[in-house]
Structures are given as C-alpha cells and as structure tokens.
N, C-alpha and C. Protein backbone atom coordinates (compact mmCIF):
# COMPACT_ATOMS: atom_id res chain seq x y z
N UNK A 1 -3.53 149.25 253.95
CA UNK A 1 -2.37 150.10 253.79
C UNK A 1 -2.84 151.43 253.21
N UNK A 2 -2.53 152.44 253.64
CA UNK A 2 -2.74 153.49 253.38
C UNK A 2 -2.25 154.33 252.08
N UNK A 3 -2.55 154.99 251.25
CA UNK A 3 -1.80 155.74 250.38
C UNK A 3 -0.44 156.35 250.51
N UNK A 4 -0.18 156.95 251.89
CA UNK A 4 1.02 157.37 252.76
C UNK A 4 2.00 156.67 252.52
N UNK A 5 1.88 155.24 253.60
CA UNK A 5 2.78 154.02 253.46
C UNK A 5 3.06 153.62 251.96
N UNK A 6 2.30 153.40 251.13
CA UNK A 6 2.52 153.20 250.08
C UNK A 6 3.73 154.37 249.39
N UNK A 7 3.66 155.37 249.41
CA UNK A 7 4.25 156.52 248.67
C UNK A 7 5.66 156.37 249.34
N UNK A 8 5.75 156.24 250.56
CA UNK A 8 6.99 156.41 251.48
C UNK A 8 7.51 155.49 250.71
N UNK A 9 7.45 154.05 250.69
CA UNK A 9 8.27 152.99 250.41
C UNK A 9 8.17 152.97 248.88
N UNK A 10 7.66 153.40 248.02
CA UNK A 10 8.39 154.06 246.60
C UNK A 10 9.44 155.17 246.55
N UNK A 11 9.12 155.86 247.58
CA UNK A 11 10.67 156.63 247.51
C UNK A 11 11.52 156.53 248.38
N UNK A 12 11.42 155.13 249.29
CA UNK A 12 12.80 154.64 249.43
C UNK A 12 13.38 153.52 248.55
N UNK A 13 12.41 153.02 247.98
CA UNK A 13 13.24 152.28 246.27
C UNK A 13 13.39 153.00 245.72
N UNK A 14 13.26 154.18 245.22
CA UNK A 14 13.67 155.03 243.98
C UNK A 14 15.02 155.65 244.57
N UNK A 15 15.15 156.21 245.66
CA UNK A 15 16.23 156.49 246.82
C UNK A 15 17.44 155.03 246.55
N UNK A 16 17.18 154.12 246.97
CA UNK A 16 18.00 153.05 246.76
C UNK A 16 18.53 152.95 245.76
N UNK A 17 17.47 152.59 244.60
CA UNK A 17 18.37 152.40 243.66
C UNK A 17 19.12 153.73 242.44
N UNK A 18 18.62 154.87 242.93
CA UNK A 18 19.66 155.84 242.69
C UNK A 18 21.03 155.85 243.20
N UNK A 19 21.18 155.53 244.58
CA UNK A 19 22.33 155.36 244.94
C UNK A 19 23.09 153.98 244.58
N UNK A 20 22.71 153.21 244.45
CA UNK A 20 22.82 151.88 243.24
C UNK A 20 23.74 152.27 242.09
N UNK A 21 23.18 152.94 241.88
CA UNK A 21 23.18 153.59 239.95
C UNK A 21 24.27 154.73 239.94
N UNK A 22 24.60 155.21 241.18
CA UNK A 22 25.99 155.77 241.52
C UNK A 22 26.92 155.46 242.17
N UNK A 23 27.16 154.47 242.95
CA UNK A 23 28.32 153.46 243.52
C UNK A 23 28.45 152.73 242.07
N UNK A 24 27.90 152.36 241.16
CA UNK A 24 27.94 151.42 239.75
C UNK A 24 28.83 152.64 239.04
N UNK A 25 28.29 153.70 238.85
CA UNK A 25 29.36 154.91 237.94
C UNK A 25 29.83 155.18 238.25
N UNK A 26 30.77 155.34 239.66
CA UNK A 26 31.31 155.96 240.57
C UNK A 26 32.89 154.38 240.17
N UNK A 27 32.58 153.23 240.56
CA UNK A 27 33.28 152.43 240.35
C UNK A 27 33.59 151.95 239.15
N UNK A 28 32.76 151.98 237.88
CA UNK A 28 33.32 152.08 236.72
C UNK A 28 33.62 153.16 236.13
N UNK A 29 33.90 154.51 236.93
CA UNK A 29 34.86 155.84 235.99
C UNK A 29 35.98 155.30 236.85
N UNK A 30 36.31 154.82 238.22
CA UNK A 30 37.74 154.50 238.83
C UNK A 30 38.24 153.14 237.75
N UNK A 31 37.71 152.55 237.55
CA UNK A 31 38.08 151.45 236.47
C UNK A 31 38.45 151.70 235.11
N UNK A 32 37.88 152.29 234.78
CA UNK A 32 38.10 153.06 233.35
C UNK A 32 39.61 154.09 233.91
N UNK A 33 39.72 154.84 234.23
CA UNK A 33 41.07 155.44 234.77
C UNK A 33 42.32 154.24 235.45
N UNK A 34 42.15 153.52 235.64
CA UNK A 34 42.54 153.01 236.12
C UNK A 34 43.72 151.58 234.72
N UNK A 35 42.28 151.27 234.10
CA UNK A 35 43.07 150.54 232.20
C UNK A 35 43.57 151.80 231.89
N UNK A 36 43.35 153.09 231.94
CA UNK A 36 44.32 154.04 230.87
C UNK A 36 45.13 154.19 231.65
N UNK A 37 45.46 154.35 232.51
CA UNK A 37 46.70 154.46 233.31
C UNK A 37 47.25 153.03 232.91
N UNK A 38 47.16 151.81 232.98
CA UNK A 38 47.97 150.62 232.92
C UNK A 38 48.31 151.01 231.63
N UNK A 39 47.37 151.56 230.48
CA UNK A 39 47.61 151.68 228.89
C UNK A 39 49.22 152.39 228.57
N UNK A 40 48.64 153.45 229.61
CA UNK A 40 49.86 154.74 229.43
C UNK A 40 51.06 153.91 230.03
N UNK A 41 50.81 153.12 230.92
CA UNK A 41 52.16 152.38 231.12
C UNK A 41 52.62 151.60 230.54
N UNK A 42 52.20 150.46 229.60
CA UNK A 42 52.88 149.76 228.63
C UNK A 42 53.06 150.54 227.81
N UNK A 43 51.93 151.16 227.20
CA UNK A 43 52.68 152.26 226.29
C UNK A 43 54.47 152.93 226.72
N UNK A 44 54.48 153.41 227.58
CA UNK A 44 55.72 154.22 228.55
C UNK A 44 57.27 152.62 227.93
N UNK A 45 56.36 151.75 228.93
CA UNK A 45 57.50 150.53 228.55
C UNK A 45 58.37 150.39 227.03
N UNK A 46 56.98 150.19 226.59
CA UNK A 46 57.22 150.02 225.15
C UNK A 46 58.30 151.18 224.12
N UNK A 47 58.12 152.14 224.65
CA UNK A 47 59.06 153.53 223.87
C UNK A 47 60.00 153.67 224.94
N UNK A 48 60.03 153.09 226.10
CA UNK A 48 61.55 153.50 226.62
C UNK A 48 62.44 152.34 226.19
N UNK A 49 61.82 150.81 225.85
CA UNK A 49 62.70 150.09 225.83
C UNK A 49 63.39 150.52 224.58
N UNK A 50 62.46 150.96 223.49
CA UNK A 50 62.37 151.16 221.97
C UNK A 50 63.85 152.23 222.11
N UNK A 51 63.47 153.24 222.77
CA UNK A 51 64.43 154.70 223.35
C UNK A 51 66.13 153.56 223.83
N UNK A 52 66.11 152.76 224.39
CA UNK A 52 67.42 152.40 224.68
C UNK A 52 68.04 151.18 223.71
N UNK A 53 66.79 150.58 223.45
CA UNK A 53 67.84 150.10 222.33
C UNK A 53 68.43 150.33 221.52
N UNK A 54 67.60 151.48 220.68
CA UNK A 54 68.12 152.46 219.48
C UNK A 54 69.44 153.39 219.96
N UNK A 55 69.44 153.60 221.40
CA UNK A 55 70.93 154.14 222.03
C UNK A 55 71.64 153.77 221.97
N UNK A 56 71.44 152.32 222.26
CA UNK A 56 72.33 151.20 222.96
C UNK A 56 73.36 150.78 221.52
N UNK A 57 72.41 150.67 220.42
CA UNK A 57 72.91 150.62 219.22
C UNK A 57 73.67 151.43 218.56
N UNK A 58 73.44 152.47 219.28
CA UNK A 58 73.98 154.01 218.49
C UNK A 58 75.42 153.98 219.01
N UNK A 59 75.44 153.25 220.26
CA UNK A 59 76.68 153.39 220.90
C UNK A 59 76.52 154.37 222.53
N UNK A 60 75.13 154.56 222.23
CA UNK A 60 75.27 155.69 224.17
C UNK A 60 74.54 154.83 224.86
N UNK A 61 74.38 155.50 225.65
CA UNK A 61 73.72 154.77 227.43
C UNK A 61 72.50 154.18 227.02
N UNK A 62 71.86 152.98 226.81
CA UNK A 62 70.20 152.64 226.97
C UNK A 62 69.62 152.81 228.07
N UNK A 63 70.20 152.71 229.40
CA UNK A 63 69.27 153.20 230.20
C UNK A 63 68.96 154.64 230.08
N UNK A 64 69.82 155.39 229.81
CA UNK A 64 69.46 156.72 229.91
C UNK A 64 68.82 156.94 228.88
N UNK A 65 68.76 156.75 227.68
CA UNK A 65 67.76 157.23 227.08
C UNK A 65 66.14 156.68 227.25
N UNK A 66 66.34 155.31 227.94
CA UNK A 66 65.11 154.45 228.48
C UNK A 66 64.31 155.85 229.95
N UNK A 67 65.19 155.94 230.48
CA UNK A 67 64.54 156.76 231.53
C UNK A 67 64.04 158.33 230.72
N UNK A 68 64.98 158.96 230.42
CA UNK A 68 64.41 160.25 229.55
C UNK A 68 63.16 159.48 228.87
N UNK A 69 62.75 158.59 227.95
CA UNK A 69 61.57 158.63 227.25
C UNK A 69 60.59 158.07 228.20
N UNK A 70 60.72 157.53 229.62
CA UNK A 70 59.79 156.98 230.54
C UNK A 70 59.38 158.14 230.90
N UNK A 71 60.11 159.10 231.36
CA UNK A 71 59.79 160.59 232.15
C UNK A 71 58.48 161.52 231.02
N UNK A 72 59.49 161.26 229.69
CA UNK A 72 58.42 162.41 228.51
C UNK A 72 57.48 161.68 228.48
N UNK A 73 56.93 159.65 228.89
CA UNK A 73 55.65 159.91 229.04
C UNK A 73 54.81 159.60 230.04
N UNK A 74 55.05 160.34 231.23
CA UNK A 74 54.44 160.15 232.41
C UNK A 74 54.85 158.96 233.27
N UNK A 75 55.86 158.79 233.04
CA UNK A 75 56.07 157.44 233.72
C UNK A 75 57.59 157.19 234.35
N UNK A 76 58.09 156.21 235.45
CA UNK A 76 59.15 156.24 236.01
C UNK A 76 59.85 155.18 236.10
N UNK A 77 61.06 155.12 234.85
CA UNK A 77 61.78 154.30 235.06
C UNK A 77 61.98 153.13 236.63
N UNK A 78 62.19 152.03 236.50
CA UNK A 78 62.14 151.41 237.76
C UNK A 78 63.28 150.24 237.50
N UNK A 79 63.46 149.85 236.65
CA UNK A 79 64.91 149.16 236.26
C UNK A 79 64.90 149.15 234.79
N UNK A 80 66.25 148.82 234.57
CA UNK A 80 66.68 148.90 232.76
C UNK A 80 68.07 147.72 232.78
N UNK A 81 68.11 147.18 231.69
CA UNK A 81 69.33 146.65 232.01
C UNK A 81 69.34 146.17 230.19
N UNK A 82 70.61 146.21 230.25
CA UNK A 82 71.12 146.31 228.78
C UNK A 82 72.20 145.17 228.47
N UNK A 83 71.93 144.08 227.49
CA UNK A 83 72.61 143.05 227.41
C UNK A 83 72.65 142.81 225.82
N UNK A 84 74.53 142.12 225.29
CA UNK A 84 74.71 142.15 224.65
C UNK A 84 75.54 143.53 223.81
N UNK A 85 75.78 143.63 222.61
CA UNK A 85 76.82 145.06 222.27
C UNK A 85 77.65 144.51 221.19
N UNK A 86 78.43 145.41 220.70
CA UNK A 86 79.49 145.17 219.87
C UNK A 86 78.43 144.59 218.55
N UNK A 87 79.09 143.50 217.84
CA UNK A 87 78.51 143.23 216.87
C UNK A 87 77.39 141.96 217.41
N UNK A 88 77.31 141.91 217.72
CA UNK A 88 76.06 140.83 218.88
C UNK A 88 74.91 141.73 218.87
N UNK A 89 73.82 141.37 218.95
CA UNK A 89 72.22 141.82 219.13
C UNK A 89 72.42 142.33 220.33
N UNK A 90 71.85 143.25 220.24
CA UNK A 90 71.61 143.88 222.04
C UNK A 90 70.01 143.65 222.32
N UNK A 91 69.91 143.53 223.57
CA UNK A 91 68.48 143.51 224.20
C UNK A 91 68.36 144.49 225.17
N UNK A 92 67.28 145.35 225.62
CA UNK A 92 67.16 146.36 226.65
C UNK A 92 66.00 145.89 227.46
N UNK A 93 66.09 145.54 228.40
CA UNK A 93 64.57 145.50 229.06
C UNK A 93 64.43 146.05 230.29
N UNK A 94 63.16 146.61 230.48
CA UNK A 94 62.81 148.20 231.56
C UNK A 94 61.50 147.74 232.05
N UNK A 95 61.66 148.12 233.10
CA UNK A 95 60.22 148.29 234.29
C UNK A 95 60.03 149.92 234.14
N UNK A 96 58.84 149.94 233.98
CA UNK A 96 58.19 151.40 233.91
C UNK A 96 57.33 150.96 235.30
N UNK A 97 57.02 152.55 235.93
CA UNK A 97 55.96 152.36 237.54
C UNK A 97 55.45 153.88 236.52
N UNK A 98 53.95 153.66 236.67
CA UNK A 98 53.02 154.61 236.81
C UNK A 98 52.04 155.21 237.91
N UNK A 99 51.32 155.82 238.42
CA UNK A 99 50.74 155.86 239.42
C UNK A 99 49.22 156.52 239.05
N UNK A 100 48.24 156.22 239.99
CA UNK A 100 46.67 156.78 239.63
C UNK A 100 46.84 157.65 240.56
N UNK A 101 46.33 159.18 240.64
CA UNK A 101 46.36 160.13 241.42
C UNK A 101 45.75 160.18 242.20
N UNK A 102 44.58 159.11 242.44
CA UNK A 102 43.57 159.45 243.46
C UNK A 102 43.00 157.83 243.26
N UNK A 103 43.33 156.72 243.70
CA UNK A 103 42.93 155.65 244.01
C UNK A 103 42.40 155.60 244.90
N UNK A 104 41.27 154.16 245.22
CA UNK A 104 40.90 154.37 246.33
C UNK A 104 41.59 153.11 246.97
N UNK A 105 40.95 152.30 247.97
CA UNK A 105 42.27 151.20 248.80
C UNK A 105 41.46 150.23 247.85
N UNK A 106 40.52 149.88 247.40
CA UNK A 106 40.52 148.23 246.79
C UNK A 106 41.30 148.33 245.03
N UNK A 107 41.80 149.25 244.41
CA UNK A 107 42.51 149.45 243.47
C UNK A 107 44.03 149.76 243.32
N UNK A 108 44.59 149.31 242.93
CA UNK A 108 46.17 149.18 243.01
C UNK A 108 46.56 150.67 242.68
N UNK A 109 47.36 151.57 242.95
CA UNK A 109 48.16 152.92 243.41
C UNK A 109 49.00 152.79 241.98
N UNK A 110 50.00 151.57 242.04
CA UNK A 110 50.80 151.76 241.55
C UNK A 110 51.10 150.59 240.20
N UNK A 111 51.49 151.16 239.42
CA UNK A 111 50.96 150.29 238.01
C UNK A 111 52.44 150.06 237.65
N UNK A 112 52.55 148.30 237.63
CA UNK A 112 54.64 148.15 236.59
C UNK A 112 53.75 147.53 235.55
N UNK A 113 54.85 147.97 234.27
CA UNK A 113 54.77 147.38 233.31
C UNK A 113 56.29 147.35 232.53
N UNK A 114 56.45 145.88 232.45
CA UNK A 114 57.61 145.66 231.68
C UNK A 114 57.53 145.58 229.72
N UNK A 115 59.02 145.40 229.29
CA UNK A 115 58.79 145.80 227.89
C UNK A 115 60.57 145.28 227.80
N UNK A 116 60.60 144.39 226.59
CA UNK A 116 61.50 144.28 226.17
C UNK A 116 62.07 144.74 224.87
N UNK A 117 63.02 145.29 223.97
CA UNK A 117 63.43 145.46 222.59
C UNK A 117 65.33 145.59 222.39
N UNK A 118 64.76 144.87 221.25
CA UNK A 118 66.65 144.72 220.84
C UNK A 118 66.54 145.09 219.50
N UNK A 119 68.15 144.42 218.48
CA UNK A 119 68.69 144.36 217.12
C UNK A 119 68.48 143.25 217.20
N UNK A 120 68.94 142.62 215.93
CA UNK A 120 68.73 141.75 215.23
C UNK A 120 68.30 140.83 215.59
C-alpha cells in the first residue's frame, strides 16, 4: 500500500466523522429547542389556568382572561372550560398549543399542554 492510499482513506474518516459530529449537533440544538418550547408551553398552561381562575373568582370571564395570559406568553389558547362558581370551588382547565418555527418532519410542529387550577 502506498503512502497515497493510505492518506486518502484518513481523510475520508476524518471527513466522516466530521459530518458525524454535525448531524449529532445539528439534532441535539433541534431537541434542545424543541424541551423549551414544550417548557414555554406548560409554563403558558400553567399562568393561563392560574389567569382564569383568579377571574373566574373575581367574578369575570376565566376563559378570557386564560386566553389573554396564553397570548402574553407565546402561546394559543386551544380550549378552557370553567366549572363550578358561586360559593362552590371553581376549577378552570385550558389546553395551551405552542408551535417550533422551523421543525423538521421527525419532530412534532405543534406542542399541547394542559393545566388545571381552582379555589378551595
């Protein structure tokens, strides 16, 4: 074997596994974006349900204040429903939808996260 042959086929392993070593970072920065986006969506859940119960209690709309605090944090109401009232515990529970801006097809687009909160 020649010195040649030899050299060629070290820099098609070094070639390989560079591109290795970037399909690997390439798919764990889409992954990593991908938990903060689900984050930002329970998060979202969590303060809109928080947002309508404290309405709901106050005496105004829980969904509406559930959707206003889904919107202030990046996120889109997708159902709300409000049970209970008067002197009874109320419960609010909401589907938040988030979305990744640039997914690719083996990663989910679109992110629900539910969230429940009441009184007493």
């Amino acid at each position: 074997m020649t010195t040649d042959e030899r050299g060629g086929a070290g820099s098609m392993l070094i070639a390989g596994a560079c591109l290795a070593a970037l399909a690997a970072f390439l798919a764990g920065a889409v992954l990593i974006d991908w938990f903060a986006v689900a984050r930002g969506a329970e998060r979202a859940a969590e303060l809109s349900a928080l947002a309508g119960a404290s309405a709901a209690a106050g005496g105004g709309d829980g969904c509406a204040a559930a959707a206003g605090a889904a919107e202030r944090n990046e996120a889109m109401l997708r159902s709300c429903s409000v049970a209970g009232g008067g002197e009874s515990s109320i419960v609010v529970v909401v589907v938040v939808e988030a979305r990744l801006a640039r997914a690719p097809d083996w990663v989910p687009a679109v992110i629900l996260r539910e969230a429940t909160a009441g009184t007493g």
